[in-house]
PDB file of N, CA and C in Angstrom:
ATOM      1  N   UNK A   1     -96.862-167.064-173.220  1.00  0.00           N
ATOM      2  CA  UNK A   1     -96.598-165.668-172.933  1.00  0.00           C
ATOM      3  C   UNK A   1     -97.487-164.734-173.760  1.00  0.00           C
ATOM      4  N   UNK A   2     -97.750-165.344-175.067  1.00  0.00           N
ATOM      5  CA  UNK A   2     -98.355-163.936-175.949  1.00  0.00           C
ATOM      6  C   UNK A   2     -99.966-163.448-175.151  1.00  0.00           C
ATOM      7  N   UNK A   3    -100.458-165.251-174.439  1.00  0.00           N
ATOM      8  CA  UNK A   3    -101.736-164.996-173.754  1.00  0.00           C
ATOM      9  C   UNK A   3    -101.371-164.385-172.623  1.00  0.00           C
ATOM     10  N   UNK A   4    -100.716-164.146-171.799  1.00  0.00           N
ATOM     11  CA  UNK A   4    -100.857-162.892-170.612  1.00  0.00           C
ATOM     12  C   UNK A   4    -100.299-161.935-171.654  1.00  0.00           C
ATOM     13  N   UNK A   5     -99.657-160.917-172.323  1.00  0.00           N
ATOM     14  CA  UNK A   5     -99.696-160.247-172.846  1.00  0.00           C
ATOM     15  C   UNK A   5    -100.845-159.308-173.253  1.00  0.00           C
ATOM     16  N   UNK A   6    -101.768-160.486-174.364  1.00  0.00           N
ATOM     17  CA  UNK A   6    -102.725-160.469-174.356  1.00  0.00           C
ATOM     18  C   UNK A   6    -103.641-159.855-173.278  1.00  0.00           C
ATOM     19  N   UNK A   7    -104.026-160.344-172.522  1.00  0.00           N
ATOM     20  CA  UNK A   7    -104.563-160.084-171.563  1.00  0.00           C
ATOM     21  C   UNK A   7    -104.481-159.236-170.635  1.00  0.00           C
ATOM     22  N   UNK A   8    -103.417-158.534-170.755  1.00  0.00           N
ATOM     23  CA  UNK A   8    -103.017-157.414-169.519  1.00  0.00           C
ATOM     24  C   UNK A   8    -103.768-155.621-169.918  1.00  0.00           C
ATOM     25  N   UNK A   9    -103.874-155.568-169.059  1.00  0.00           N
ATOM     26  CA  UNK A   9    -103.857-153.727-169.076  1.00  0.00           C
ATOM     27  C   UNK A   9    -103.779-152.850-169.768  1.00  0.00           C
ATOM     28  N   UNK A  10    -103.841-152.635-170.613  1.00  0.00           N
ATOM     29  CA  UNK A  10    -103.603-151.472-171.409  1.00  0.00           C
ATOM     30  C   UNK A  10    -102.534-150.455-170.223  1.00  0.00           C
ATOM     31  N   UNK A  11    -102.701-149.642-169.216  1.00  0.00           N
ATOM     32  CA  UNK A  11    -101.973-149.297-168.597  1.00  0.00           C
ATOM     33  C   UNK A  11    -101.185-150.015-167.793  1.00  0.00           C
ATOM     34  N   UNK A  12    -101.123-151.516-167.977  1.00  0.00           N
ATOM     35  CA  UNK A  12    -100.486-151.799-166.856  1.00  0.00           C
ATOM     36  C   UNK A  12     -99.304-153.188-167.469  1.00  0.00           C
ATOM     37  N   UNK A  13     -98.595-152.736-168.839  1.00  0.00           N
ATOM     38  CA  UNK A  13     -98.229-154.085-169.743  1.00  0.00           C
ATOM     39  C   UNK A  13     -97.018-155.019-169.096  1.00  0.00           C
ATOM     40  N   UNK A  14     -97.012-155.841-169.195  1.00  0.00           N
ATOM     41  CA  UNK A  14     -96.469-157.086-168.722  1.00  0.00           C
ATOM     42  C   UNK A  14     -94.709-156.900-168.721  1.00  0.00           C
ATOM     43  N   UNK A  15     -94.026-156.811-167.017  1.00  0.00           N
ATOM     44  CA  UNK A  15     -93.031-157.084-167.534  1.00  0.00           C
ATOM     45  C   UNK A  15     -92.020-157.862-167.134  1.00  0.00           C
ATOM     46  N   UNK A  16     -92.902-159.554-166.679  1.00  0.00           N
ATOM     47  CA  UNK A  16     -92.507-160.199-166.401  1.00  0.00           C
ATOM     48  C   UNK A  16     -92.998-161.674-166.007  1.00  0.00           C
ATOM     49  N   UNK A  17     -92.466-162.610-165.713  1.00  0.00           N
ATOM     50  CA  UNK A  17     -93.247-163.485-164.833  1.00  0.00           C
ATOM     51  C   UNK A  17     -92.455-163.758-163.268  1.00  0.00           C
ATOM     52  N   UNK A  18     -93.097-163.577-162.244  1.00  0.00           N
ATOM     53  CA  UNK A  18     -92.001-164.515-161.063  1.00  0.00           C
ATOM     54  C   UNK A  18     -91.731-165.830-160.961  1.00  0.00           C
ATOM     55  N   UNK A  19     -91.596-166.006-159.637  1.00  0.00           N
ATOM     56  CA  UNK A  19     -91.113-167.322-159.513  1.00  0.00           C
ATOM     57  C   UNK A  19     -92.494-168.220-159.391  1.00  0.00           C
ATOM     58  N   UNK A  20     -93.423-167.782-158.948  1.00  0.00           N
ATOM     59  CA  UNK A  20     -94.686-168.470-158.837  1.00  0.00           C
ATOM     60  C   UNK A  20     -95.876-168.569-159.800  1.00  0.00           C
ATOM     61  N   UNK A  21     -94.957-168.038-161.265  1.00  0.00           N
ATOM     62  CA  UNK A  21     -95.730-167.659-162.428  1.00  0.00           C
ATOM     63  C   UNK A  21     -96.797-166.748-162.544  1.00  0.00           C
ATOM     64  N   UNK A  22     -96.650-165.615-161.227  1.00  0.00           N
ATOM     65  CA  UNK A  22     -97.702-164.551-161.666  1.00  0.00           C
ATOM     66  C   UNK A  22     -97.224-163.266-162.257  1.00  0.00           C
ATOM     67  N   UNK A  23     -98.103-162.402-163.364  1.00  0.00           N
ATOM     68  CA  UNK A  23     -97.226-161.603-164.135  1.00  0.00           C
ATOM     69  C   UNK A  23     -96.603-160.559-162.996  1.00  0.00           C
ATOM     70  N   UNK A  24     -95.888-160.299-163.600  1.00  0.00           N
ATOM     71  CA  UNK A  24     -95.100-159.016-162.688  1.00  0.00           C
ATOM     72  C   UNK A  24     -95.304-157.568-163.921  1.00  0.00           C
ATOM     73  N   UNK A  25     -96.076-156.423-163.723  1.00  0.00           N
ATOM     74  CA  UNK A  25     -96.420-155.264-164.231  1.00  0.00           C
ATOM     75  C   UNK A  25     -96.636-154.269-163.245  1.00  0.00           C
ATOM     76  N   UNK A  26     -96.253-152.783-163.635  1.00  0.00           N
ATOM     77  CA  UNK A  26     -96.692-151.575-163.098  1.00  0.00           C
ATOM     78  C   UNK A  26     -97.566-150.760-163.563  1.00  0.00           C
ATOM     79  N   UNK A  27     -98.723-150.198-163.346  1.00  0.00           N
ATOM     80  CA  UNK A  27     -99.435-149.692-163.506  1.00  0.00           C
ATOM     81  C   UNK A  27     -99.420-147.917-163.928  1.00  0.00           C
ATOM     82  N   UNK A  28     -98.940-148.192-165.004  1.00  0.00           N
ATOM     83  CA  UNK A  28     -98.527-146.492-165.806  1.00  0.00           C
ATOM     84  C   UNK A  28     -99.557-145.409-165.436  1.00  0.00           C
ATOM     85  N   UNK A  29    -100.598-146.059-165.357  1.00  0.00           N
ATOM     86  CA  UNK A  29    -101.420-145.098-165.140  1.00  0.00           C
ATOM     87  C   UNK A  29    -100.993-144.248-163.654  1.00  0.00           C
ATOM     88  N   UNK A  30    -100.537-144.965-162.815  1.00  0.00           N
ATOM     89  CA  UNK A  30    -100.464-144.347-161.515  1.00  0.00           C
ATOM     90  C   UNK A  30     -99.291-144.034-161.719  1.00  0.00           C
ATOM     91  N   UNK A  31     -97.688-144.712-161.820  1.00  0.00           N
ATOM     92  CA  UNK A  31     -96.676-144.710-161.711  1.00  0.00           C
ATOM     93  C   UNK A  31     -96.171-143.894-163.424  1.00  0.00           C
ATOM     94  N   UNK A  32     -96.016-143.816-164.160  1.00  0.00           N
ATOM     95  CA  UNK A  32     -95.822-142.712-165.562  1.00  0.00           C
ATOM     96  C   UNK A  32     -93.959-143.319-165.513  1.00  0.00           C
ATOM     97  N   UNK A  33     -93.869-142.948-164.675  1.00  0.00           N
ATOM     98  CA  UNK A  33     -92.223-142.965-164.611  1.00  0.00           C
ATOM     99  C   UNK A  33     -91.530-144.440-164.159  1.00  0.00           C
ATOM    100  N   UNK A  34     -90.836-145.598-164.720  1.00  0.00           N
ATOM    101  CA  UNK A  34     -91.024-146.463-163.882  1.00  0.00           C
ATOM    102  C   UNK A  34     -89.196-146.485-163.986  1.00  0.00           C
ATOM    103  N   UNK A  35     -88.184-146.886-163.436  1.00  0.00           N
ATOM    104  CA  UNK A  35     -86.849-146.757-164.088  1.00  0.00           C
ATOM    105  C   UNK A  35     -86.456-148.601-163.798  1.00  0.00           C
ATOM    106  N   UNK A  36     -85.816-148.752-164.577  1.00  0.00           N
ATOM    107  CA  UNK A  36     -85.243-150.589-165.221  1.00  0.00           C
ATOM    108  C   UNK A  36     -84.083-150.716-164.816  1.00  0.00           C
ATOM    109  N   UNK A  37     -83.551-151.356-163.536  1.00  0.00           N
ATOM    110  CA  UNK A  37     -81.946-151.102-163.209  1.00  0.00           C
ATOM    111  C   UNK A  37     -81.422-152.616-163.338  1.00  0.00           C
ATOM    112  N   UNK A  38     -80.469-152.585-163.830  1.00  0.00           N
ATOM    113  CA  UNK A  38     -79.973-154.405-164.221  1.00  0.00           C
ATOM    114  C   UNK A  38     -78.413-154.447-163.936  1.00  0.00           C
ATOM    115  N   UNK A  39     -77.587-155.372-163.303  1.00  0.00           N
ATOM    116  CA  UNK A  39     -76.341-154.986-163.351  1.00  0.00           C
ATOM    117  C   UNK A  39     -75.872-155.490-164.814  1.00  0.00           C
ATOM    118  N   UNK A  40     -74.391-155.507-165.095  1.00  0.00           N
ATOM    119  CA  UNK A  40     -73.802-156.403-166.841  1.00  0.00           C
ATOM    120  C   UNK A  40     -74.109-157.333-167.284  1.00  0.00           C
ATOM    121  N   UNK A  41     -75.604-157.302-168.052  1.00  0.00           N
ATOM    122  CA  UNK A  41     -75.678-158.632-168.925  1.00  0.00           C
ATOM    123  C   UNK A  41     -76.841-158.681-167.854  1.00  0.00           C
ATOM    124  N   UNK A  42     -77.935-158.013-167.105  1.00  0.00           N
ATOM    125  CA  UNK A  42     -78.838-158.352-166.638  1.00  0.00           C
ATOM    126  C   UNK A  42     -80.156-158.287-167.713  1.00  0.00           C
ATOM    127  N   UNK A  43     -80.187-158.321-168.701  1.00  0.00           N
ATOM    128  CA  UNK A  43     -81.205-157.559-169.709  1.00  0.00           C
ATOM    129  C   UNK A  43     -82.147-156.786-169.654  1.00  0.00           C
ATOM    130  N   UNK A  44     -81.447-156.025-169.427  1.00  0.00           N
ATOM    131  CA  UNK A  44     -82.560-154.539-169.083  1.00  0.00           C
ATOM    132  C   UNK A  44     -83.005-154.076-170.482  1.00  0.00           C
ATOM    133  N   UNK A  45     -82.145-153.745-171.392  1.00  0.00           N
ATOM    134  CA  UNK A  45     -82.282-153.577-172.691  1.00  0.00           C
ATOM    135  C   UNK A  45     -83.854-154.311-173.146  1.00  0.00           C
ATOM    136  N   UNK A  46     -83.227-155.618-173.139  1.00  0.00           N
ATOM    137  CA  UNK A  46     -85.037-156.404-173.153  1.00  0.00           C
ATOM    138  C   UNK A  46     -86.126-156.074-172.682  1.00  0.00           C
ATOM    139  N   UNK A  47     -86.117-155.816-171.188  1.00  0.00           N
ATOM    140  CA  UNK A  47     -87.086-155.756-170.213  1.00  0.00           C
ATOM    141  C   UNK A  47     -87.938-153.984-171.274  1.00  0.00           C
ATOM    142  N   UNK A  48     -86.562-153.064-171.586  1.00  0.00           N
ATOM    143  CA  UNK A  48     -87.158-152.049-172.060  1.00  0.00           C
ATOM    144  C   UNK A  48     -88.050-151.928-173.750  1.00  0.00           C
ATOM    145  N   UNK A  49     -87.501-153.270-173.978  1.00  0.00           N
ATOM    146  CA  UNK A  49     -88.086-153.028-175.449  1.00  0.00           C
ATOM    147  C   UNK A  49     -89.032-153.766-175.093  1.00  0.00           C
ATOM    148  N   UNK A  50     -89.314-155.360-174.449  1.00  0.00           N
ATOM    149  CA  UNK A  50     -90.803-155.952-174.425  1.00  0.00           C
ATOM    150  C   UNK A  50     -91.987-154.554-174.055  1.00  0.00           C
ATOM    151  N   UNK A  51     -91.360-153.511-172.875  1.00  0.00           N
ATOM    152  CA  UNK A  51     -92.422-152.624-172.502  1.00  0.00           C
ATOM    153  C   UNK A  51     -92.829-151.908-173.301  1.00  0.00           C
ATOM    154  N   UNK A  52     -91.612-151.430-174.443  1.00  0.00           N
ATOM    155  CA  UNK A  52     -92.038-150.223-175.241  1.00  0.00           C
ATOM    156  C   UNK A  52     -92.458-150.824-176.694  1.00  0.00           C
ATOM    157  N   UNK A  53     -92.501-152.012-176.855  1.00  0.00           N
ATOM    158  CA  UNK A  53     -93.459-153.042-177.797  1.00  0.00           C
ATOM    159  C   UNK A  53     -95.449-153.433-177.579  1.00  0.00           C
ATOM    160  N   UNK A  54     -94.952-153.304-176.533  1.00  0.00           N
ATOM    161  CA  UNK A  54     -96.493-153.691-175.660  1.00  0.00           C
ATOM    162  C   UNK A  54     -96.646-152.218-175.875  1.00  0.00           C
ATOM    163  N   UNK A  55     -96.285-151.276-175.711  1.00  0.00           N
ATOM    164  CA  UNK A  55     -97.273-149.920-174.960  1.00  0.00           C
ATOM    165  C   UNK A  55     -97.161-149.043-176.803  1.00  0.00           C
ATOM    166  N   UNK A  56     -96.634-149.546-177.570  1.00  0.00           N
ATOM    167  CA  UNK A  56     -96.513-148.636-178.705  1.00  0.00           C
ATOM    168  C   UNK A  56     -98.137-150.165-179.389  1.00  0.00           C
ATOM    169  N   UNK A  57     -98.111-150.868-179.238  1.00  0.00           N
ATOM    170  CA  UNK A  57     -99.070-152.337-179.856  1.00  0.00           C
ATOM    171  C   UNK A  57    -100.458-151.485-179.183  1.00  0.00           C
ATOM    172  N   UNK A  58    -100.829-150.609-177.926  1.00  0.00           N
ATOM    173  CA  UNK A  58    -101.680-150.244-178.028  1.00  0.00           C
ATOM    174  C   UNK A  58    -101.911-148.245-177.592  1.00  0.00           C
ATOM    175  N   UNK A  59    -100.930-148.393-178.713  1.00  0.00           N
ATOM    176  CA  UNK A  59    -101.033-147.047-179.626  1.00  0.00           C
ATOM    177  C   UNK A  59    -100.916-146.112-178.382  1.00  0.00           C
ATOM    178  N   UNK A  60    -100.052-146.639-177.663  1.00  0.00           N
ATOM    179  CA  UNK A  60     -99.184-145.470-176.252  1.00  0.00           C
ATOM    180  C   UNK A  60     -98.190-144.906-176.848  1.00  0.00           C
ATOM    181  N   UNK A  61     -97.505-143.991-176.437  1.00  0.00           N
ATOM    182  CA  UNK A  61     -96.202-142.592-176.260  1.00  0.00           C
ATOM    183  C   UNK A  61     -95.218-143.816-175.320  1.00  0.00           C
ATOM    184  N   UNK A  62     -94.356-143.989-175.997  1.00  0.00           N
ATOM    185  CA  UNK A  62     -93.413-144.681-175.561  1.00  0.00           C
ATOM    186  C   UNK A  62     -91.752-143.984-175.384  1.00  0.00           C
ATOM    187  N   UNK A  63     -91.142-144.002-174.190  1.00  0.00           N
ATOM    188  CA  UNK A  63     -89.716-143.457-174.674  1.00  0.00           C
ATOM    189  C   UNK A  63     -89.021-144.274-173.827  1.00  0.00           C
ATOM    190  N   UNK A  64     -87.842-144.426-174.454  1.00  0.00           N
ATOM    191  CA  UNK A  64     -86.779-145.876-173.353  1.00  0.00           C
ATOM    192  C   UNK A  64     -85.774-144.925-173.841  1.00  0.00           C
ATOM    193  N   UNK A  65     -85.111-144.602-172.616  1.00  0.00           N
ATOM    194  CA  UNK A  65     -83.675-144.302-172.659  1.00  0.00           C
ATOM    195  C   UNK A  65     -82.804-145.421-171.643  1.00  0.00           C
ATOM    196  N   UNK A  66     -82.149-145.833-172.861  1.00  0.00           N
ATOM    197  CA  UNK A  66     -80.784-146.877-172.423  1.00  0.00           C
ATOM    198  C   UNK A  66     -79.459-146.691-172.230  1.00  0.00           C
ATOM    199  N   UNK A  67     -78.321-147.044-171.020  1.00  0.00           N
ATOM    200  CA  UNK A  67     -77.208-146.041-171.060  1.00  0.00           C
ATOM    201  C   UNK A  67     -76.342-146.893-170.745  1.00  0.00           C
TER     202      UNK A  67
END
């Protein structure tokens, strides 16, 4: 994992893998706004901190609101 990490986008950081092992990312640059919906115990929480780990690692404006 740290090598696709690695390797991804600067605008576009990793937030996931599928079922066929290709990364799954959105492209901030186009999209700015992306929203994380999970039902109880889906880990969204996660999904929001791997993004806002990756995008603060290359010195991005990061904000996660969790509710």
């Amino acid at each position: 994992m740290p090598e696709l990490v690695a390797k991804a986008l600067e605008s576009a950081p990793v937030g996931g893998i599928d079922a066929g092992g290709r990364i799954v990312s959105v492209d901030l640059g186009i999209a700015a706004h992306n929203p994380v919906c999970t039902g109880s115990g889906g880990d969204g929480s996660t999904v929001l901190r791997t993004l806002t780990a990756q995008l603060l690692h290359h010195s991005a404006y990061a904000l996660a609101l969790n509710r």
